[in-house]
Protein backbone atom coordinates (compact mmCIF):
# COMPACT_ATOMS: atom_id res chain seq x y z
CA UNK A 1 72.76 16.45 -100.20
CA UNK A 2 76.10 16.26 -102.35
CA UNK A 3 76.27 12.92 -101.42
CA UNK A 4 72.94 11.44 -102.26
CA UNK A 5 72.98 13.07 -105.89
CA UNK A 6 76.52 11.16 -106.13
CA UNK A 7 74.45 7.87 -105.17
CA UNK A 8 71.59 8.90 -107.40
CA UNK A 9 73.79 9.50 -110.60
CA UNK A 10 75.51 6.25 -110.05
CA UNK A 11 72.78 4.10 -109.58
CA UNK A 12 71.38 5.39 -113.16
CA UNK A 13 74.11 3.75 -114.89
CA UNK A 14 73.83 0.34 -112.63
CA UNK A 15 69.88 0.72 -113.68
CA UNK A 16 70.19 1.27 -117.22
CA UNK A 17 72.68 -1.97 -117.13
CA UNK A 18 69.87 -4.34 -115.63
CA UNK A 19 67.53 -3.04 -118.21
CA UNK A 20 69.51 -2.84 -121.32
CA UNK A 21 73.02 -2.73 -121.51
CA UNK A 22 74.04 -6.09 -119.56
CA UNK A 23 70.32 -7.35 -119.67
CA UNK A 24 70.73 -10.43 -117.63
CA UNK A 25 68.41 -12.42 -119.75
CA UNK A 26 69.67 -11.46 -123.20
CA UNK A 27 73.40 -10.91 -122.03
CA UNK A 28 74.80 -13.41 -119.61
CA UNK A 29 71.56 -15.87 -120.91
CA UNK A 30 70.42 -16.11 -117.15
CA UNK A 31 66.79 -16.66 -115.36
CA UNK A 32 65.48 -17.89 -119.42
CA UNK A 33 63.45 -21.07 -118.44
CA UNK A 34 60.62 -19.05 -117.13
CA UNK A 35 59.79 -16.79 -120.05
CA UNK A 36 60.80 -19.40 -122.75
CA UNK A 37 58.33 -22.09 -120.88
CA UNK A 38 55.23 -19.72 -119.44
CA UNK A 39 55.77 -16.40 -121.60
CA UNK A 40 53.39 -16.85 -124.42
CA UNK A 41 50.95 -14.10 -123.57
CA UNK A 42 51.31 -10.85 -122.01
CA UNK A 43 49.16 -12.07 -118.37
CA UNK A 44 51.76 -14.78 -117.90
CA UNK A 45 54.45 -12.14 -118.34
CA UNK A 46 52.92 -9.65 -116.30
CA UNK A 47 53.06 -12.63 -113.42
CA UNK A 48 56.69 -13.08 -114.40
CA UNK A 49 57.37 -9.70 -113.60
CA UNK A 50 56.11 -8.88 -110.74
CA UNK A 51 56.93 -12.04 -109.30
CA UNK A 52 60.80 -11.61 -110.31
CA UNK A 53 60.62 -7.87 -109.08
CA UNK A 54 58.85 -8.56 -105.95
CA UNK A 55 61.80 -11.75 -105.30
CA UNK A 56 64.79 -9.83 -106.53
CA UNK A 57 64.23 -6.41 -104.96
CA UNK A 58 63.31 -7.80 -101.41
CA UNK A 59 65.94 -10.87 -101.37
CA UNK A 60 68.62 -8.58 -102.28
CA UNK A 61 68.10 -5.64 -100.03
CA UNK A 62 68.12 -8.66 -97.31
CA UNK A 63 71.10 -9.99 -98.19
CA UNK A 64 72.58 -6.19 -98.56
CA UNK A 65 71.57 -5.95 -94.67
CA UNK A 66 72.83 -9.22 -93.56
CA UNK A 67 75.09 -11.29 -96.27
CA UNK A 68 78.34 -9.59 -94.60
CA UNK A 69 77.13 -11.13 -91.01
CA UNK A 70 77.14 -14.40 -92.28
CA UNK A 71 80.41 -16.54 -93.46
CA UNK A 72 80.47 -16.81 -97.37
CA UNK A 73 79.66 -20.61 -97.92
CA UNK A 74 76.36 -20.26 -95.78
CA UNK A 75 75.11 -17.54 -98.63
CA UNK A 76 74.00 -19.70 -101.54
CA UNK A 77 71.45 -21.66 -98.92
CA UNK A 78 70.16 -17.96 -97.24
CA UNK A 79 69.73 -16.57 -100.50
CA UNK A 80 67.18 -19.87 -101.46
CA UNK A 81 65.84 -19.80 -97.86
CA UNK A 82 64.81 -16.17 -98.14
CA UNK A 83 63.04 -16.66 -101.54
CA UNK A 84 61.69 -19.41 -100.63
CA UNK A 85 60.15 -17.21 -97.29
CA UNK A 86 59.31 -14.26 -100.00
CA UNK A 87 57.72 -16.57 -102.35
CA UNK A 88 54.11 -16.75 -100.71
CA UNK A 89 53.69 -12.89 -100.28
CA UNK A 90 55.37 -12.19 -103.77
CA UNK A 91 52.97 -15.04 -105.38
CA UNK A 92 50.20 -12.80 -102.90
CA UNK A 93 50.76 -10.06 -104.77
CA UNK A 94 51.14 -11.35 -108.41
CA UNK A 95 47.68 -12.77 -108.14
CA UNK A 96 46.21 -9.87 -106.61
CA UNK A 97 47.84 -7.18 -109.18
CA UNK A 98 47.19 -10.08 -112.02
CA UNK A 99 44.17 -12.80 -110.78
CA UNK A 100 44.82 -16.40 -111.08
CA UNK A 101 48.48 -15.66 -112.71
CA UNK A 102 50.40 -18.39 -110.55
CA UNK A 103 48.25 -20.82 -111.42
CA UNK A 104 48.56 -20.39 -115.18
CA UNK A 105 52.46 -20.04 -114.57
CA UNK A 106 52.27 -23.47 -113.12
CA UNK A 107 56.34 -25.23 -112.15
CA UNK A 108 57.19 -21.60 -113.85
CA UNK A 109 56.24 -19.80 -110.93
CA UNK A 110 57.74 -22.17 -108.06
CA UNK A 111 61.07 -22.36 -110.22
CA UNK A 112 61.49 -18.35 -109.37
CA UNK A 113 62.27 -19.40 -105.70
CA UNK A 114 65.73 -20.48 -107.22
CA UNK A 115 65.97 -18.36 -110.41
CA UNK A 116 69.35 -17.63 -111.20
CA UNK A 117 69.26 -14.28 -111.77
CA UNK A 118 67.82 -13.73 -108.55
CA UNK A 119 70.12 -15.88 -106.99
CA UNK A 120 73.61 -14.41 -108.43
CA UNK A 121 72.92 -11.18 -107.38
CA UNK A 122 71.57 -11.68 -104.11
CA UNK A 123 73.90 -13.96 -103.38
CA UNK A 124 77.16 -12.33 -105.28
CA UNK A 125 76.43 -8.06 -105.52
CA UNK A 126 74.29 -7.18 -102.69
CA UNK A 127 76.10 -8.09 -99.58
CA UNK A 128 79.34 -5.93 -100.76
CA UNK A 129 77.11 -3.14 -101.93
CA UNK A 130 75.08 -0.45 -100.60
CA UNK A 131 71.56 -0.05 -100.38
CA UNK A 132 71.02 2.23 -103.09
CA UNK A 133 73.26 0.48 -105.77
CA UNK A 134 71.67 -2.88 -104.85
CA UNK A 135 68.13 -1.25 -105.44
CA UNK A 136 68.97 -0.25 -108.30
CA UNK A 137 71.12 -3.22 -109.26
CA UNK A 138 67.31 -5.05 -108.04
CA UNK A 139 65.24 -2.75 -110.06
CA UNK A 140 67.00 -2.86 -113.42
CA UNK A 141 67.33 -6.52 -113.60
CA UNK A 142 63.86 -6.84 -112.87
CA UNK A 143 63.16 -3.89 -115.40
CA UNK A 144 65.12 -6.32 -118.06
CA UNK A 145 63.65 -9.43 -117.02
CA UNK A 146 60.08 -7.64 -117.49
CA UNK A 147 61.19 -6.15 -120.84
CA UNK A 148 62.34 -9.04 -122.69
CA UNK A 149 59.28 -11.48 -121.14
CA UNK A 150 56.87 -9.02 -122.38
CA UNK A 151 58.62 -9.05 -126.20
CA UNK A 152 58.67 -12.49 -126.23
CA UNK A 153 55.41 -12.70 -124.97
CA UNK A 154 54.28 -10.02 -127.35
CA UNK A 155 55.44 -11.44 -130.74
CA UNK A 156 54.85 -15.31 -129.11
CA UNK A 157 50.67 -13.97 -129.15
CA UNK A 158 51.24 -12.45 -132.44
CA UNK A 159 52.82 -15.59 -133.79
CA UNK A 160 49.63 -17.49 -132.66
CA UNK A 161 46.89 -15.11 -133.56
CA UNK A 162 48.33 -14.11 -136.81
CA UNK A 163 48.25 -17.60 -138.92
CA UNK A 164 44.43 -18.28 -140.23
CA UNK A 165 45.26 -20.77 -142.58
CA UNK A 166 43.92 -24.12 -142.46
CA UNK A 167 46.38 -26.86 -141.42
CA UNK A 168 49.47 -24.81 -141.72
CA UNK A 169 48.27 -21.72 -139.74
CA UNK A 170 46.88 -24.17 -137.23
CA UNK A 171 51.04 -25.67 -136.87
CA UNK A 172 52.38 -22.37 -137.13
CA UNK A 173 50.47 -21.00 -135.04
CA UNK A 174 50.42 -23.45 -131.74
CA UNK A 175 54.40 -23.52 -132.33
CA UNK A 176 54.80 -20.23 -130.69
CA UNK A 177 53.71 -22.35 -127.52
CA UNK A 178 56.66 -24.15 -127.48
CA UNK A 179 60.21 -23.62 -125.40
CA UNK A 180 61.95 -23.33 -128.82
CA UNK A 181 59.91 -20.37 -129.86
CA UNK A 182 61.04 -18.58 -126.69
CA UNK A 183 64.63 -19.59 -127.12
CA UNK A 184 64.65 -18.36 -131.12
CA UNK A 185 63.04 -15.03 -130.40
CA UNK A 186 65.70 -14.81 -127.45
CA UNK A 187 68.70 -15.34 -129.31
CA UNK A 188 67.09 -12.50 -132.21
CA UNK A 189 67.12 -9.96 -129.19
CA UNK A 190 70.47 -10.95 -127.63
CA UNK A 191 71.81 -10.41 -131.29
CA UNK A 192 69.99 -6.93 -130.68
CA UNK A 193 71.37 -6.16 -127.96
CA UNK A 194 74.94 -7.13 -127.94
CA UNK A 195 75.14 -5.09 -132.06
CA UNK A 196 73.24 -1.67 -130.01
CA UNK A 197 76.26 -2.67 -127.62
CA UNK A 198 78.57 -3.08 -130.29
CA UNK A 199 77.60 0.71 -131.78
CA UNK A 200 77.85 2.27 -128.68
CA UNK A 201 81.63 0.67 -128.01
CA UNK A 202 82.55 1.72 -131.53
CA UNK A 203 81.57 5.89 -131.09
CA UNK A 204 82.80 5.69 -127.38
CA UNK A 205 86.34 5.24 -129.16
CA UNK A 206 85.32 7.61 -131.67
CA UNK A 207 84.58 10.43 -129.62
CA UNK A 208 87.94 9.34 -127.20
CA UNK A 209 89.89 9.95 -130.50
CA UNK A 210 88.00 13.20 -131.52
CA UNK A 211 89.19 14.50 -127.68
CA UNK A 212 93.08 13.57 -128.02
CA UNK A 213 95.34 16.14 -128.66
């Protein structure tokens, strides 16, 4: 029992890093094509998401059972073979939970198969993990992923429905279909991220000094 709670509280931390902390989107800039190309409304991020979580959490649990069996060059092709095998049942499931979502995803949705987020940790952190960190290694990053596509998503529909002017609204508006608007409102919450990152570094050293002697 001792031991599980010890796995427990430790996967917290590797959770809250997935979602937040070390974001793989926002932080390390990984797996972005997809929600700057198809994330424009909130259905197309909802397909996203469950696509990425139903890819990352299954892929990497398989690799966490078998990547140590297998020399280390041959990885990189088992990781894209397995996603490639997951793909149908996780694109299954997104339509079911979400109807007609991989079709309105369009490349965006076969481009998951190899998304690099996916692939890094699949291929690099679960095969010299355990189960329970790579779960929650699996569950964060998809947790992140999901967050940030449905912000962009969010303020991309708000960008469009928000302009009723004639002529300039009309521009404004259809811009936030574009790949740039994805990659500006990316690099605003990166920004966000890395200063809440910044404040948290800065009274971690504060409260180290407050505890010296």
């Amino acid at each position: 029992m001792k031991n599980k709670r010890l796995f427990l509280r430790a996967a917290v931390p590797i959770f809250l890093n997935g979602l937040l902390f070390r974001n793989p989107v926002l932080i390390r800039a990984l797996g972005m094509y997809p929600i700057v190309a198809a994330a424009w409304n909130t259905k197309n991020a909802a397909g996203l998401s469950i696509l990425f979580l139903a890819l990352s959490l299954s892929s990497s649990l398989l690799l966490c059972l078998t990547g140590m069996l297998v020399p280390r060059w041959f990885r990189p092709g088992l990781v894209l073979l397995v996603s490639a095998a997951l793909y149908v049942p996780a694109g299954a499931l997104a339509d079911w939970l979400v109807p007609n979502s991989i079709s309105n995803l369009g490349m965006a949705a076969g481009l998951m198969i190899c998304n690099s987020v996916i692939f890094s940790h699949a291929e690099e952190y679960a095969p010299e993990h355990v189960a329970v960190a790579v779960a929650a290694d699996a569950l964060g990053c998809s947790a992140g992923f999901a967050l940030t596509a449905f912000l962009v998503a969010s303020v991309r529909s708000a960008w469009l429905n928000g302009f009723h002017l004639p002529f300039v609204g009309f521009v404004m508006g259809r811009a936030s279909d574009f790949p740039f608007a994805g990659f500006l409102l990316l690099g605003f919450l990166a920004a966000l991220v890395q200063w809440m990152n910044h404040l948290r570094a800065r009274r971690g050293a504060e409260r180290s000094k407050r505890r010296m002697p």
